[in-house]
N, C-alpha and C. Protein backbone atom coordinates (compact mmCIF):
# COMPACT_ATOMS: atom_id res chain seq x y z
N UNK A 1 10.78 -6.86 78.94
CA UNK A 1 11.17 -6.87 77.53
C UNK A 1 11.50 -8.29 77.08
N UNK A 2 11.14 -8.75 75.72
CA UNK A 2 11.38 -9.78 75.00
C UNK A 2 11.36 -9.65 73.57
N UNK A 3 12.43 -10.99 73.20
CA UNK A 3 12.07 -10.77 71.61
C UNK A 3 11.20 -11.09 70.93
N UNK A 4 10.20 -11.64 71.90
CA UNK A 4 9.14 -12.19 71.01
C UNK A 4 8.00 -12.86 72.12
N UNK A 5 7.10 -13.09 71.72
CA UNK A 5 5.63 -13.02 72.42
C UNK A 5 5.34 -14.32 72.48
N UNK A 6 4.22 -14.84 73.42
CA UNK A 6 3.10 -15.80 73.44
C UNK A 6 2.29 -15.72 71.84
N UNK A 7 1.93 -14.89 71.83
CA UNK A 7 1.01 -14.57 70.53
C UNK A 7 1.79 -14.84 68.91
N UNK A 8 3.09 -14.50 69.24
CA UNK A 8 3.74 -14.57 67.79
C UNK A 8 4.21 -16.66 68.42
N UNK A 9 5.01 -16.62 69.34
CA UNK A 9 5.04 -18.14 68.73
C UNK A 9 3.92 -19.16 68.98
N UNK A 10 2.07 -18.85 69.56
CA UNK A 10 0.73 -19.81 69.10
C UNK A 10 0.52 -19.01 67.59
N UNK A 11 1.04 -18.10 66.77
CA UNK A 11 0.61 -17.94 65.58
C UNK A 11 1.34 -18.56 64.16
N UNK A 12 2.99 -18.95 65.19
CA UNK A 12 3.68 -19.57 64.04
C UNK A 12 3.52 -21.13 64.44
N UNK A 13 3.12 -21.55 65.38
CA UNK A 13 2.97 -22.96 65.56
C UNK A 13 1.67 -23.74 65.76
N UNK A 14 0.47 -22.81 66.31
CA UNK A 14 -1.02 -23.23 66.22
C UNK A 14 -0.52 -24.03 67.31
N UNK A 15 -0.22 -23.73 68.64
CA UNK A 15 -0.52 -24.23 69.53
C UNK A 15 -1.25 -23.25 70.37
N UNK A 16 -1.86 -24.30 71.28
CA UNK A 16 -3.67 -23.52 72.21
C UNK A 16 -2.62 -23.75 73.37
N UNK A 17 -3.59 -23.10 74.02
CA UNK A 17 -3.24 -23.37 75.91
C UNK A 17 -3.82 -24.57 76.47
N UNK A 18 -4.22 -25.13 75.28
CA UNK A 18 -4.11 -26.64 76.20
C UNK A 18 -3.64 -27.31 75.67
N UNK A 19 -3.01 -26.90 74.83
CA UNK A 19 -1.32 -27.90 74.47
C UNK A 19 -0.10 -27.51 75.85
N UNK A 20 -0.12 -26.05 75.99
CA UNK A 20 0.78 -25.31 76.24
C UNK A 20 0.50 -24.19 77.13
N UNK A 21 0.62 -23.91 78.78
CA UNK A 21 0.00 -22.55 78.86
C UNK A 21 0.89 -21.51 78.83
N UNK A 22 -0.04 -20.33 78.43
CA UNK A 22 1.21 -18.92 78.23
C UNK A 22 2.01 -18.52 79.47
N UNK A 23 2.38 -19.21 80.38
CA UNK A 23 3.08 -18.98 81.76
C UNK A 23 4.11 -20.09 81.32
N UNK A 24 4.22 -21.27 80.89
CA UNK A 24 4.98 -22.01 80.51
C UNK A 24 5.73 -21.89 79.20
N UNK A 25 4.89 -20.82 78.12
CA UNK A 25 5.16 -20.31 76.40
C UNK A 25 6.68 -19.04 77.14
N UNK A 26 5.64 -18.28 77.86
CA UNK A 26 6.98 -17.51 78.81
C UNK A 26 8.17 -17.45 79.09
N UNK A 27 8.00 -18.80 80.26
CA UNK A 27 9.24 -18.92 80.29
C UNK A 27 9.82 -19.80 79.71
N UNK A 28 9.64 -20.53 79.03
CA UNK A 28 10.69 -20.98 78.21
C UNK A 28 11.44 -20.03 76.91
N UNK A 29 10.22 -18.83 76.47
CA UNK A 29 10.97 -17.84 75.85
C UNK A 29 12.15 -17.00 76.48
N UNK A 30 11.99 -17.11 77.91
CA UNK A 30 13.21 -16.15 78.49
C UNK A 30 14.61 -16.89 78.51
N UNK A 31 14.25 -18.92 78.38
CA UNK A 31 15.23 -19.61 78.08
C UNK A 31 15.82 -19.25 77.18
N UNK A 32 14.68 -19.24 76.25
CA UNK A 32 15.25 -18.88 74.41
C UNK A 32 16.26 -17.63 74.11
N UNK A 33 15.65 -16.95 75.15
CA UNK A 33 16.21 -15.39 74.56
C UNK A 33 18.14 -15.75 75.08
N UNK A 34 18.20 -16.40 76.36
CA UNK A 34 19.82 -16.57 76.55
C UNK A 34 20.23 -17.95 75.81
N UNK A 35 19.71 -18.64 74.94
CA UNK A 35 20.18 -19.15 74.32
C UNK A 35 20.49 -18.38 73.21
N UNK A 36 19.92 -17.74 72.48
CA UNK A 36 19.86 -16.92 70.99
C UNK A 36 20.98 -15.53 71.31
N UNK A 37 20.83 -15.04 72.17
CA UNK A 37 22.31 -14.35 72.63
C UNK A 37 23.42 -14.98 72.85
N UNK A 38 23.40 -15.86 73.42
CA UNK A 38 24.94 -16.96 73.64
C UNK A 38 25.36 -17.49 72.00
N UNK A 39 23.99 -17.53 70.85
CA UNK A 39 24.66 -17.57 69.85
C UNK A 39 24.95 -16.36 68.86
N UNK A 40 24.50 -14.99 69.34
CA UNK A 40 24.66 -14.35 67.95
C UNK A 40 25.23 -12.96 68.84
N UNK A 41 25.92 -13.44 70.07
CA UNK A 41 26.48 -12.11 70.87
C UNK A 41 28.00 -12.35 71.14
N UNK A 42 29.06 -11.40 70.39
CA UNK A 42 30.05 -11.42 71.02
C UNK A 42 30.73 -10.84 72.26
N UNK A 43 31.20 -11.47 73.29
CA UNK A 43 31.15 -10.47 74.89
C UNK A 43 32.84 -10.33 75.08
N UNK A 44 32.97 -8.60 74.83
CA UNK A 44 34.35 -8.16 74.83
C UNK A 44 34.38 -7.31 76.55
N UNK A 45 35.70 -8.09 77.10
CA UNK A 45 35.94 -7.46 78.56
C UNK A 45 37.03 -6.66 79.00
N UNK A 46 36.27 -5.78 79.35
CA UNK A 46 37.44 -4.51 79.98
C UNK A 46 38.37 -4.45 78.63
N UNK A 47 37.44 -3.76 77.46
CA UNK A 47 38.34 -3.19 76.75
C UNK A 47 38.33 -1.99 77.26
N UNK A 48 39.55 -1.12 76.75
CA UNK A 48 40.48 0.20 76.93
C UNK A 48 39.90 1.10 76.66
N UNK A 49 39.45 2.71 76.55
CA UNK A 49 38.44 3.44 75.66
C UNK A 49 39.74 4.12 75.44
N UNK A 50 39.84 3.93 74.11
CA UNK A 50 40.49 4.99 72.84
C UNK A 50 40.00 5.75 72.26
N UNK A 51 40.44 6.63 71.68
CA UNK A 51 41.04 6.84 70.26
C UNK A 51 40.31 6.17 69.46
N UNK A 52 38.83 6.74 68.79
CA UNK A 52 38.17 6.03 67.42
C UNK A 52 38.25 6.57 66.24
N UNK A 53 37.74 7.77 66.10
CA UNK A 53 37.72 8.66 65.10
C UNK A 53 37.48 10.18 65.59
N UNK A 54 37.22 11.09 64.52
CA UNK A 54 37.10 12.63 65.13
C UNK A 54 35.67 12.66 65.86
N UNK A 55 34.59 11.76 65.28
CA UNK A 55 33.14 11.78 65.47
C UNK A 55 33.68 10.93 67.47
N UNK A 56 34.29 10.21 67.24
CA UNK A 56 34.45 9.26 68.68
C UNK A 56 35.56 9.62 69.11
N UNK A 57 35.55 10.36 69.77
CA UNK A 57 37.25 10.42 70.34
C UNK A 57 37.39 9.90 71.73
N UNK A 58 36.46 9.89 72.43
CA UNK A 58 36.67 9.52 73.38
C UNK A 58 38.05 10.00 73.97
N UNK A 59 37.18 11.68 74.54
CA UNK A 59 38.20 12.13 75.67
C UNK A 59 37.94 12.04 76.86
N UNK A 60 38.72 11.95 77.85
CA UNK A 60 38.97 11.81 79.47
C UNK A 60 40.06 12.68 79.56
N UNK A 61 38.70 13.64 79.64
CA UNK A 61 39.04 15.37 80.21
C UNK A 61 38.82 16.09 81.59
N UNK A 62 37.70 15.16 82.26
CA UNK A 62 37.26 15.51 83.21
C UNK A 62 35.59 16.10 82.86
N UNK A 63 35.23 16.36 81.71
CA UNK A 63 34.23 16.92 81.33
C UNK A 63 33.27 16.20 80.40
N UNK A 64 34.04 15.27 79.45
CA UNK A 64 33.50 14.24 78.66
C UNK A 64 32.63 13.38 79.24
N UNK A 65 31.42 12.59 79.29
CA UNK A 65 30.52 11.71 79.24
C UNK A 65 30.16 10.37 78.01
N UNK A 66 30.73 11.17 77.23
CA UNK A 66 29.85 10.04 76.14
C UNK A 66 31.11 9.20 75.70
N UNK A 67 30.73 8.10 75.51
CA UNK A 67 32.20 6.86 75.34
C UNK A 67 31.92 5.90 74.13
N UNK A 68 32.34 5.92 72.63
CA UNK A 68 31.91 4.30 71.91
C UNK A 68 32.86 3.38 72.21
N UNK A 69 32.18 2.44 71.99
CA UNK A 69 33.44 1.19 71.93
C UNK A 69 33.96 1.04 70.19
N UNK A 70 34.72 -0.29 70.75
CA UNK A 70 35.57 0.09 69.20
C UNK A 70 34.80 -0.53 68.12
N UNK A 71 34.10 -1.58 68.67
CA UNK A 71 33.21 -2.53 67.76
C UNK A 71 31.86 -1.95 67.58
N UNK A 72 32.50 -0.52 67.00
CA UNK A 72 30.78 -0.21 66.12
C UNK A 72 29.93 0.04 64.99
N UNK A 73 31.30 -0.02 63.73
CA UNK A 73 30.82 -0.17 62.70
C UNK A 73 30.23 -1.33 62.42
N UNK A 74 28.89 -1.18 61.73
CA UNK A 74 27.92 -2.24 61.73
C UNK A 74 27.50 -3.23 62.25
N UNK A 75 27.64 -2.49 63.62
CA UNK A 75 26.78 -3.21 65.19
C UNK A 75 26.37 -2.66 65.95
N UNK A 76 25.66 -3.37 66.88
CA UNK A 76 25.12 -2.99 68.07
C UNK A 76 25.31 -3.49 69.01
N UNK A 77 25.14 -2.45 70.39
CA UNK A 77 25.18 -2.93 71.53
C UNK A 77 24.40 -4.54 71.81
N UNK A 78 24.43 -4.95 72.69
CA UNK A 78 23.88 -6.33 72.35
C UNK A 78 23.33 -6.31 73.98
N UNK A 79 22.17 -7.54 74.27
CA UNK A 79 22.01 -7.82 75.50
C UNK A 79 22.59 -8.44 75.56
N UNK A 80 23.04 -8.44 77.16
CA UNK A 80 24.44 -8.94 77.75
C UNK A 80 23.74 -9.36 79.08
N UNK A 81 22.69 -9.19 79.51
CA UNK A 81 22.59 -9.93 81.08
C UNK A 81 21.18 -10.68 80.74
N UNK A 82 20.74 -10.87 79.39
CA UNK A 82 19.47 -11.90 79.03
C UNK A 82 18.39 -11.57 79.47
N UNK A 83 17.81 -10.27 78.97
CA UNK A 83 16.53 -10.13 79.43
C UNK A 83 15.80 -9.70 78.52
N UNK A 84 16.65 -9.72 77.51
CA UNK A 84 15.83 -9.67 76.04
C UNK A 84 15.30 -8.02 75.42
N UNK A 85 16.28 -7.26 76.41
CA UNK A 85 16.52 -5.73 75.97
C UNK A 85 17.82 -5.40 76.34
N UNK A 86 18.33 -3.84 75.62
CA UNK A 86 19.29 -3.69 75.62
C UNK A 86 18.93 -2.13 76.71
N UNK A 87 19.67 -2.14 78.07
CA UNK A 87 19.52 -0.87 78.74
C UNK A 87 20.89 -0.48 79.37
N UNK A 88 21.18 -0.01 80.44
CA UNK A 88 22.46 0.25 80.64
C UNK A 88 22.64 -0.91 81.66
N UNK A 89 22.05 -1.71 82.08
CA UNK A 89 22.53 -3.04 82.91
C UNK A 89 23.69 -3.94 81.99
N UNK A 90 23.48 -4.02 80.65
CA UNK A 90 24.62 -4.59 79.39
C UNK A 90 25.66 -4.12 79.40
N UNK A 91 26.28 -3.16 80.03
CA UNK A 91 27.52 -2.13 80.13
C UNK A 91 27.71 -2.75 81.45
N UNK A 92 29.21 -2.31 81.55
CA UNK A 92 30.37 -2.17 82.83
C UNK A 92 31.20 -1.67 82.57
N UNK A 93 31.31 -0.35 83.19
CA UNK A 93 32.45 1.05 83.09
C UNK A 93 33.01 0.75 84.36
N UNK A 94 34.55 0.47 83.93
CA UNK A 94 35.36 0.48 85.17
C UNK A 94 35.98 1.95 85.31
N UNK A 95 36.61 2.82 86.12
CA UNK A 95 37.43 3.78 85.67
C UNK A 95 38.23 3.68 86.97
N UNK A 96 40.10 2.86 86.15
CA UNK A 96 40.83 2.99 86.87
C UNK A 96 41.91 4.16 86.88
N UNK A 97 42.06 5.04 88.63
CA UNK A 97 42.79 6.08 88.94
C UNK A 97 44.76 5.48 88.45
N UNK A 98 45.34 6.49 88.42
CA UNK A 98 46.78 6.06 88.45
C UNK A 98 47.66 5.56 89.27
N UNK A 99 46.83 5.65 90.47
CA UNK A 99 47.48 4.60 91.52
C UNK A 99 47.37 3.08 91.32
N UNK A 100 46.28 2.56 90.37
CA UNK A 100 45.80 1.29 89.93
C UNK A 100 43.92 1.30 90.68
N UNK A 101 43.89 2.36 91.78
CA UNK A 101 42.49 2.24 92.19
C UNK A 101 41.26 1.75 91.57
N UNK A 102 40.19 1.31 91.47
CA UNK A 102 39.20 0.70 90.71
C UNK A 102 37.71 0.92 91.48
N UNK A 103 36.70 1.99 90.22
CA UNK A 103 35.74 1.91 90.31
C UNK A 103 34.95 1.99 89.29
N UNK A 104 33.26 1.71 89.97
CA UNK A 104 33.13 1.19 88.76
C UNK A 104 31.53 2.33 88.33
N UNK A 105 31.96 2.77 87.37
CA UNK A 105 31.31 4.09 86.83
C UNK A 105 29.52 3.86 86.68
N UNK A 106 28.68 5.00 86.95
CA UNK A 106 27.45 4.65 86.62
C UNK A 106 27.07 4.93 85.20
N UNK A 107 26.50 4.22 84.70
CA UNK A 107 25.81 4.39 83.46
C UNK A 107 24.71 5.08 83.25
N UNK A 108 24.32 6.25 82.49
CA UNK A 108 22.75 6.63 82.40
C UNK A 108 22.22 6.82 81.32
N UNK A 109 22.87 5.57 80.41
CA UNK A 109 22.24 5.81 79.22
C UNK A 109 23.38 4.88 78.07
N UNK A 110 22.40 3.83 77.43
CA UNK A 110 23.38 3.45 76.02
C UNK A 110 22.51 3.59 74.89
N UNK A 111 23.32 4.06 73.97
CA UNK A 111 22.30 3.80 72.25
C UNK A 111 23.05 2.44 71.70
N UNK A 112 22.40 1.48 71.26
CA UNK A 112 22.42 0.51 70.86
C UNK A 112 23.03 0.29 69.71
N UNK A 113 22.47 1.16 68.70
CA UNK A 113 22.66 1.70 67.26
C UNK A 113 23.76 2.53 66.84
N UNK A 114 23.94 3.30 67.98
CA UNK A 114 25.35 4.05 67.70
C UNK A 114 26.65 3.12 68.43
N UNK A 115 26.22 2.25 69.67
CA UNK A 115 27.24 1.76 70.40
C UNK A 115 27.94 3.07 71.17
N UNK A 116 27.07 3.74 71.84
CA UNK A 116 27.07 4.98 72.37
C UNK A 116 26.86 4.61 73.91
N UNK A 117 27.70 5.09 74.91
CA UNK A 117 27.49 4.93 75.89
C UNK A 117 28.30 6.30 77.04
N UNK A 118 26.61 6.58 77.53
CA UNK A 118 27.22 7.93 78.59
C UNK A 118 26.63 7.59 79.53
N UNK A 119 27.96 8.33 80.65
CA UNK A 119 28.13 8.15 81.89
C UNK A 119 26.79 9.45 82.67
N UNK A 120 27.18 8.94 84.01
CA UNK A 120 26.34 10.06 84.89
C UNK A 120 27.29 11.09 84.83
N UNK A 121 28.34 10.93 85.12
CA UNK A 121 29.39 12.45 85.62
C UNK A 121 31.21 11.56 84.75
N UNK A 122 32.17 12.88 84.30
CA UNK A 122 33.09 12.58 83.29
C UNK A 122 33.89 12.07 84.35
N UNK A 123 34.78 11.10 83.94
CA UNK A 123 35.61 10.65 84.21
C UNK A 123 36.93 11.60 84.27
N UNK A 124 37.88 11.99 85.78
CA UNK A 124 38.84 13.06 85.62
C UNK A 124 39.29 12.59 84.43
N UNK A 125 40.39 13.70 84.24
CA UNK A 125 41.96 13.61 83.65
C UNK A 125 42.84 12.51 84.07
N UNK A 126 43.58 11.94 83.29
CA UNK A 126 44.50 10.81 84.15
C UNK A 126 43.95 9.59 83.99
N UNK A 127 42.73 9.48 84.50
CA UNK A 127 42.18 7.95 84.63
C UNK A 127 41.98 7.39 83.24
N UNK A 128 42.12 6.05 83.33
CA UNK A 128 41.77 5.39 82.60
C UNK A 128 40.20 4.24 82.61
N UNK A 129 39.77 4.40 81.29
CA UNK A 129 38.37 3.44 81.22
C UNK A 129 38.55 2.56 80.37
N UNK A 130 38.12 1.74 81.43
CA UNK A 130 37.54 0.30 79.94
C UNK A 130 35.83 0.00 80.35
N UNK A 131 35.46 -0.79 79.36
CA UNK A 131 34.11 -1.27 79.56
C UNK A 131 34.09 -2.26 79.13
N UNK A 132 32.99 -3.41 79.66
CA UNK A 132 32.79 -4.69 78.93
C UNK A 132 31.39 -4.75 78.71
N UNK A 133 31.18 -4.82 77.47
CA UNK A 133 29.82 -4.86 76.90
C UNK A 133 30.14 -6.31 75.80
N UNK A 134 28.75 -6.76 75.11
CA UNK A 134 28.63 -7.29 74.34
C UNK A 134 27.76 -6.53 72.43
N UNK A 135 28.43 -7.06 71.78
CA UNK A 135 27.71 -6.84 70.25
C UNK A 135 26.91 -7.91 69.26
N UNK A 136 26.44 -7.22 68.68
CA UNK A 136 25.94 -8.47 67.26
C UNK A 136 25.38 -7.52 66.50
N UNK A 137 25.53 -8.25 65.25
CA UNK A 137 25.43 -7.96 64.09
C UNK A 137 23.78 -7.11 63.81
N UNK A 138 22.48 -7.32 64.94
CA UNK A 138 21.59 -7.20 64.13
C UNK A 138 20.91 -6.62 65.45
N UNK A 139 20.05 -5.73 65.10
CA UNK A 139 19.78 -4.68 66.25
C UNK A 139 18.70 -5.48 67.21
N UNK A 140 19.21 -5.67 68.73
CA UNK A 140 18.73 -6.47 68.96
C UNK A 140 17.31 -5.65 70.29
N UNK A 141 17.53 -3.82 70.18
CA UNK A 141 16.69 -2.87 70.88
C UNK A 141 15.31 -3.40 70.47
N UNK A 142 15.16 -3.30 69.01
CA UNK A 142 13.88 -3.11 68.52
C UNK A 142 12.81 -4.16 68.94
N UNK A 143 13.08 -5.83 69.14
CA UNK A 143 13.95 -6.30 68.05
C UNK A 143 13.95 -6.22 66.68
N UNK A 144 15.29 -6.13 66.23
CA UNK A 144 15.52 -7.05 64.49
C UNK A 144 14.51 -7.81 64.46
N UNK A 145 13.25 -7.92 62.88
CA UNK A 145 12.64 -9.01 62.82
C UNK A 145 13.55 -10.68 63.05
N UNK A 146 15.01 -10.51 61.99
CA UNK A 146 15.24 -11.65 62.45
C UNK A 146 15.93 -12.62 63.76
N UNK A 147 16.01 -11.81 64.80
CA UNK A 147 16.07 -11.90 66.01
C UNK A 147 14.82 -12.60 66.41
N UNK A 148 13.59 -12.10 66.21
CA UNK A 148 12.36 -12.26 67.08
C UNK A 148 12.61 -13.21 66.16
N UNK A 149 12.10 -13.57 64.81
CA UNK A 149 11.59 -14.93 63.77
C UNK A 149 12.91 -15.95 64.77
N UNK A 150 14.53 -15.59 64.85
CA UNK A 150 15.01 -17.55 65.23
C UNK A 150 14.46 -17.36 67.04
N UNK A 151 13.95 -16.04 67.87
CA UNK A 151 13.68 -16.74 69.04
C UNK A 151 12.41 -17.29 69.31
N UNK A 152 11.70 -17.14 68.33
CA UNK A 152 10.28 -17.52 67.89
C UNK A 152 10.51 -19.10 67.67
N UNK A 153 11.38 -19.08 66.26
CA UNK A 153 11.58 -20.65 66.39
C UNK A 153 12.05 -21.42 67.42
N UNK A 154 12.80 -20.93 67.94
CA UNK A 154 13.58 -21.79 68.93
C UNK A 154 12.24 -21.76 70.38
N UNK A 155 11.75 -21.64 70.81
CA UNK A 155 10.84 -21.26 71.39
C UNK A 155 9.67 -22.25 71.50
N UNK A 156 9.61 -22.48 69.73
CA UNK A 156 8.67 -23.10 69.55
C UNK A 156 8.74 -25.07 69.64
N UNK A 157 10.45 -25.10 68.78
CA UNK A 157 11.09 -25.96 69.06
C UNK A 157 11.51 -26.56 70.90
N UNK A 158 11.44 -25.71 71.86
CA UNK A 158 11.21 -26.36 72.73
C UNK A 158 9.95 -26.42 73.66
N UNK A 159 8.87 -25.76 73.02
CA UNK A 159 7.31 -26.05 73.70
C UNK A 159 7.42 -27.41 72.88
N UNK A 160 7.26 -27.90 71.55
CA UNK A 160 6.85 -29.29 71.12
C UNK A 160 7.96 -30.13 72.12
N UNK A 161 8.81 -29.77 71.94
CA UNK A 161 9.79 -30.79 73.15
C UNK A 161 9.32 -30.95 74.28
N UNK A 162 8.99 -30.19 75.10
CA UNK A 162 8.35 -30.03 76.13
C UNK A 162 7.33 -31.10 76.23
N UNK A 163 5.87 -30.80 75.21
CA UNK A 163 4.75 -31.37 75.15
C UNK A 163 4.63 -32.84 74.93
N UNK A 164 5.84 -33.34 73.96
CA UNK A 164 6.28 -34.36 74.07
C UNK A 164 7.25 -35.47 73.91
N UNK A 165 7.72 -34.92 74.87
CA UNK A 165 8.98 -35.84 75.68
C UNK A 165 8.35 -36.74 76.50
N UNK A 166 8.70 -37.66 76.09
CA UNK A 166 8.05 -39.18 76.97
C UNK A 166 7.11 -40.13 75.95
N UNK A 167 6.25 -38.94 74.88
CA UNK A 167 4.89 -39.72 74.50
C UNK A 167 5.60 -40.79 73.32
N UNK A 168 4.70 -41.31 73.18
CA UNK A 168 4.57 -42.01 71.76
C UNK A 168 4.26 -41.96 70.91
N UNK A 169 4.91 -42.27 69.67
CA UNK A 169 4.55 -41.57 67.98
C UNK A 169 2.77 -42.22 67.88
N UNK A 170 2.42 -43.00 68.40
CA UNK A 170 1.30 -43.89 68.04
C UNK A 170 0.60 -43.52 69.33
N UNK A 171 -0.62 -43.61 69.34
CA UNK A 171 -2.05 -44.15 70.30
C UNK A 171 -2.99 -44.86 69.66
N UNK A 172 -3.49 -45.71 70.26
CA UNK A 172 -5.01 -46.13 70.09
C UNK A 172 -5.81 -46.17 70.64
N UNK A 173 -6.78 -45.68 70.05
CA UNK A 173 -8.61 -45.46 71.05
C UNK A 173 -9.38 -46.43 70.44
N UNK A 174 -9.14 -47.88 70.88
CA UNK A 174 -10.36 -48.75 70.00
C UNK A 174 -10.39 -48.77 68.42
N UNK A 175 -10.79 -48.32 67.83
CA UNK A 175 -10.32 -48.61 66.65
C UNK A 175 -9.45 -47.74 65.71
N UNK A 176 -9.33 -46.59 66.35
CA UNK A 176 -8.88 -44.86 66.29
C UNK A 176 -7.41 -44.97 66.56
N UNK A 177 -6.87 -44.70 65.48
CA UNK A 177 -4.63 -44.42 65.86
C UNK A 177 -5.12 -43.32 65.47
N UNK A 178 -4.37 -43.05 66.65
CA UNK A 178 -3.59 -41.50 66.48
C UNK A 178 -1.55 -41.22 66.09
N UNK A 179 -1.69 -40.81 65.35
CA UNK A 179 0.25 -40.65 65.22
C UNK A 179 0.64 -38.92 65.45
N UNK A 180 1.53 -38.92 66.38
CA UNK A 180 2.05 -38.02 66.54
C UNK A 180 3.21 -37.55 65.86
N UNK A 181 3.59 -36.36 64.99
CA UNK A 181 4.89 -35.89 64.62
C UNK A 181 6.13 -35.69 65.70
N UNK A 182 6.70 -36.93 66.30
CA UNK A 182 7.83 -36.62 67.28
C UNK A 182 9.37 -35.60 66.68
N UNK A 183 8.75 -35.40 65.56
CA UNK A 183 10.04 -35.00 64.91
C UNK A 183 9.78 -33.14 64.83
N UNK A 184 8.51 -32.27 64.96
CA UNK A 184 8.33 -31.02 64.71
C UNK A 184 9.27 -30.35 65.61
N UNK A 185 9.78 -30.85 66.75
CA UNK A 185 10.53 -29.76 67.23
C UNK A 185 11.89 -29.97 66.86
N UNK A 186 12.54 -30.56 66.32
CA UNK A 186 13.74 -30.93 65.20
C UNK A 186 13.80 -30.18 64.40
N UNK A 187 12.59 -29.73 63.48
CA UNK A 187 12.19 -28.89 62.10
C UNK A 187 11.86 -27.47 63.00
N UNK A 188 11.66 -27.30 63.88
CA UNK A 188 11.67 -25.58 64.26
C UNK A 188 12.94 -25.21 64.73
N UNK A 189 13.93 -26.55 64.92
CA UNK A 189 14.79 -26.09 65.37
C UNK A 189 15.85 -26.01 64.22
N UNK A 190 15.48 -26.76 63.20
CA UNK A 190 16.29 -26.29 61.74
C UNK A 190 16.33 -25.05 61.38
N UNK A 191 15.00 -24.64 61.89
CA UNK A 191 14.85 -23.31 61.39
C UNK A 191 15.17 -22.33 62.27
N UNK A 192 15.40 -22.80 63.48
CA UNK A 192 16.14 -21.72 64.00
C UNK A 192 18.01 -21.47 63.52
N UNK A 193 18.28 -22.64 63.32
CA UNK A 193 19.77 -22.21 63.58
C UNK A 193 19.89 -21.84 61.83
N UNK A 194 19.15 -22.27 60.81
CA UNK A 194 18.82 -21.02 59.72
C UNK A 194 19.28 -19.86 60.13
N UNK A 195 17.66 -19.19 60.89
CA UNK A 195 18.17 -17.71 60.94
C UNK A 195 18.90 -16.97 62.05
N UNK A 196 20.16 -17.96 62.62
CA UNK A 196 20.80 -17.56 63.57
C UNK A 196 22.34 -17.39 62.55
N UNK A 197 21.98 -18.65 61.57
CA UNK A 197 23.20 -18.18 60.48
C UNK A 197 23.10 -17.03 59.38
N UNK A 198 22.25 -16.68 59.51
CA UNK A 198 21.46 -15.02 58.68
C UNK A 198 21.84 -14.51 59.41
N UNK A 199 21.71 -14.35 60.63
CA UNK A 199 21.89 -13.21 61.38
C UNK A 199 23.32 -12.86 61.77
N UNK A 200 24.02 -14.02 61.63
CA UNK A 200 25.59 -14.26 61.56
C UNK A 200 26.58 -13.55 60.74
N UNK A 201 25.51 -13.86 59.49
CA UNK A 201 26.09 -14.21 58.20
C UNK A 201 27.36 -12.46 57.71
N UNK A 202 28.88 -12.76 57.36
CA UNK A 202 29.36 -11.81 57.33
C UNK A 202 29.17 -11.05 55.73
N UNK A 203 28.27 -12.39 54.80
CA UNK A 203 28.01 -11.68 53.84
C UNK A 203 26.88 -10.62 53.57
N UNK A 204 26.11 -10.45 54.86
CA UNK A 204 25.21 -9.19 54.56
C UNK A 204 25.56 -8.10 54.85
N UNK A 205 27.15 -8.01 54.60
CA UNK A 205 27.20 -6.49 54.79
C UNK A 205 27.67 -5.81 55.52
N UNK A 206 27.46 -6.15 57.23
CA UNK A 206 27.81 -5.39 58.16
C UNK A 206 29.54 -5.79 58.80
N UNK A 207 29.75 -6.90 58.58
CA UNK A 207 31.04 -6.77 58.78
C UNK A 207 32.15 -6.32 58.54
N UNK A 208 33.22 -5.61 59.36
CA UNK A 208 34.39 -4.90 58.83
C UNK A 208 35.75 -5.01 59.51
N UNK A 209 36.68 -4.87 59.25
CA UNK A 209 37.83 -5.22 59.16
C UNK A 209 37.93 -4.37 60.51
N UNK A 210 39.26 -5.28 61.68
CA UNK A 210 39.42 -4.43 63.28
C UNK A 210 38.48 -4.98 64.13
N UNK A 211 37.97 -5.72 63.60
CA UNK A 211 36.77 -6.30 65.02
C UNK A 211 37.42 -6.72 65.91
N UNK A 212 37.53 -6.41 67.68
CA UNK A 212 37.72 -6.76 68.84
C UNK A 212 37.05 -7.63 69.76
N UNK A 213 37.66 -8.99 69.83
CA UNK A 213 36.77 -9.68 70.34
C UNK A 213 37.96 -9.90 72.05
């Protein structure tokens, strides 16, 4: 899984594979993807499972499975171990006994969209759970177009870095200059942190009052 392709960033930048090959477009996108999470993911640890609402109650009955966290109005689960999807590897269910004992619960399943997360088997009576997951603002399962568009940019901003670091703005072939734009990966990278501040941004809406960081 990724947020974005070989194909989407040679279509936003018109670079060939012999600028660039798609084994090198790759991985530097898997760079991209834990950079673009380190900016638009908040990572909350070993919070408590409460008490949300009647829809979330999150009981530990012995029979219960399904758990939200508290940060879920107008968010989502987020990738949390950088692989550019969201599965149950992004979760950590601890469930400590009343002696203080500590283990650590299996996951078989998160919704992203709801910030929904169920276990294999309920946690008794008595014990207590926390989990540490991460959120952001913009669904990052699908991906959100604007997820893929800043890891696209950013992506792209470091293949031109890549390609040239070292060269020179100028060549000459005999009577032939060539000038190179040393500055394009500067300008993809404007445009990334653009739509990393879109994707931020608390005026579209999704932010609400109680956020747990």
């Amino acid at each position: 899984m990724a947020y974005t392709d070989t194909t989407a960033v040679r279509l936003l930048t018109n670079l060939t594979t012999g600028d660039i090959s798609d084994a090198d477009v790759t991985s530097i996108i898997a760079y991209a993807t834990s950079m673009v999470n380190s900016d638009i993911n908040v990572n909350v640890t070993r919070e408590r499972v409460t008490y949300v609402d009647n829809t979330r109650q999150n009981q530990i009955n012995s029979s219960n499975t399904i758990f939200y966290v508290q940060n879920w109005r107008g968010k989502f689960l987020a990738d949390r171990d950088n692989d550019g999807g969201v599965d149950t590897g992004d979760v950590v269910v601890y469930l400590v006994a009343s002696d203080g004992t500590e283990t650590t619960a299996t996951v078989s399943a998160i919704d992203s969209d709801d910030c929904k997360i169920t276990l294999s088997s309920a946690p008794a009576s008595g014990y207590e759970v926390y989990i540490s997951y991460s959120w952001c603002y913009k669904d990052p399962a699908t991906p959100d177009a604007n997820i893929k568009l800043a890891t696209t940019y950013l992506t792209a901003a470091l293949c031109y870095k890549k390609i040239y670091d070292g060269l020179s703005p100028e060549q000459v072939y005999g009577n032939v200059r060539f000038k190179r734009d040393l500055t394009v990966d500067s300008k993809y990278y404007k445009l990334y942190e653009d739509s990393i501040n879109k994707i931020n941004s608390k005026s579209s809406g999704t932010w609400a009052e109680g956020e747990i960081f």
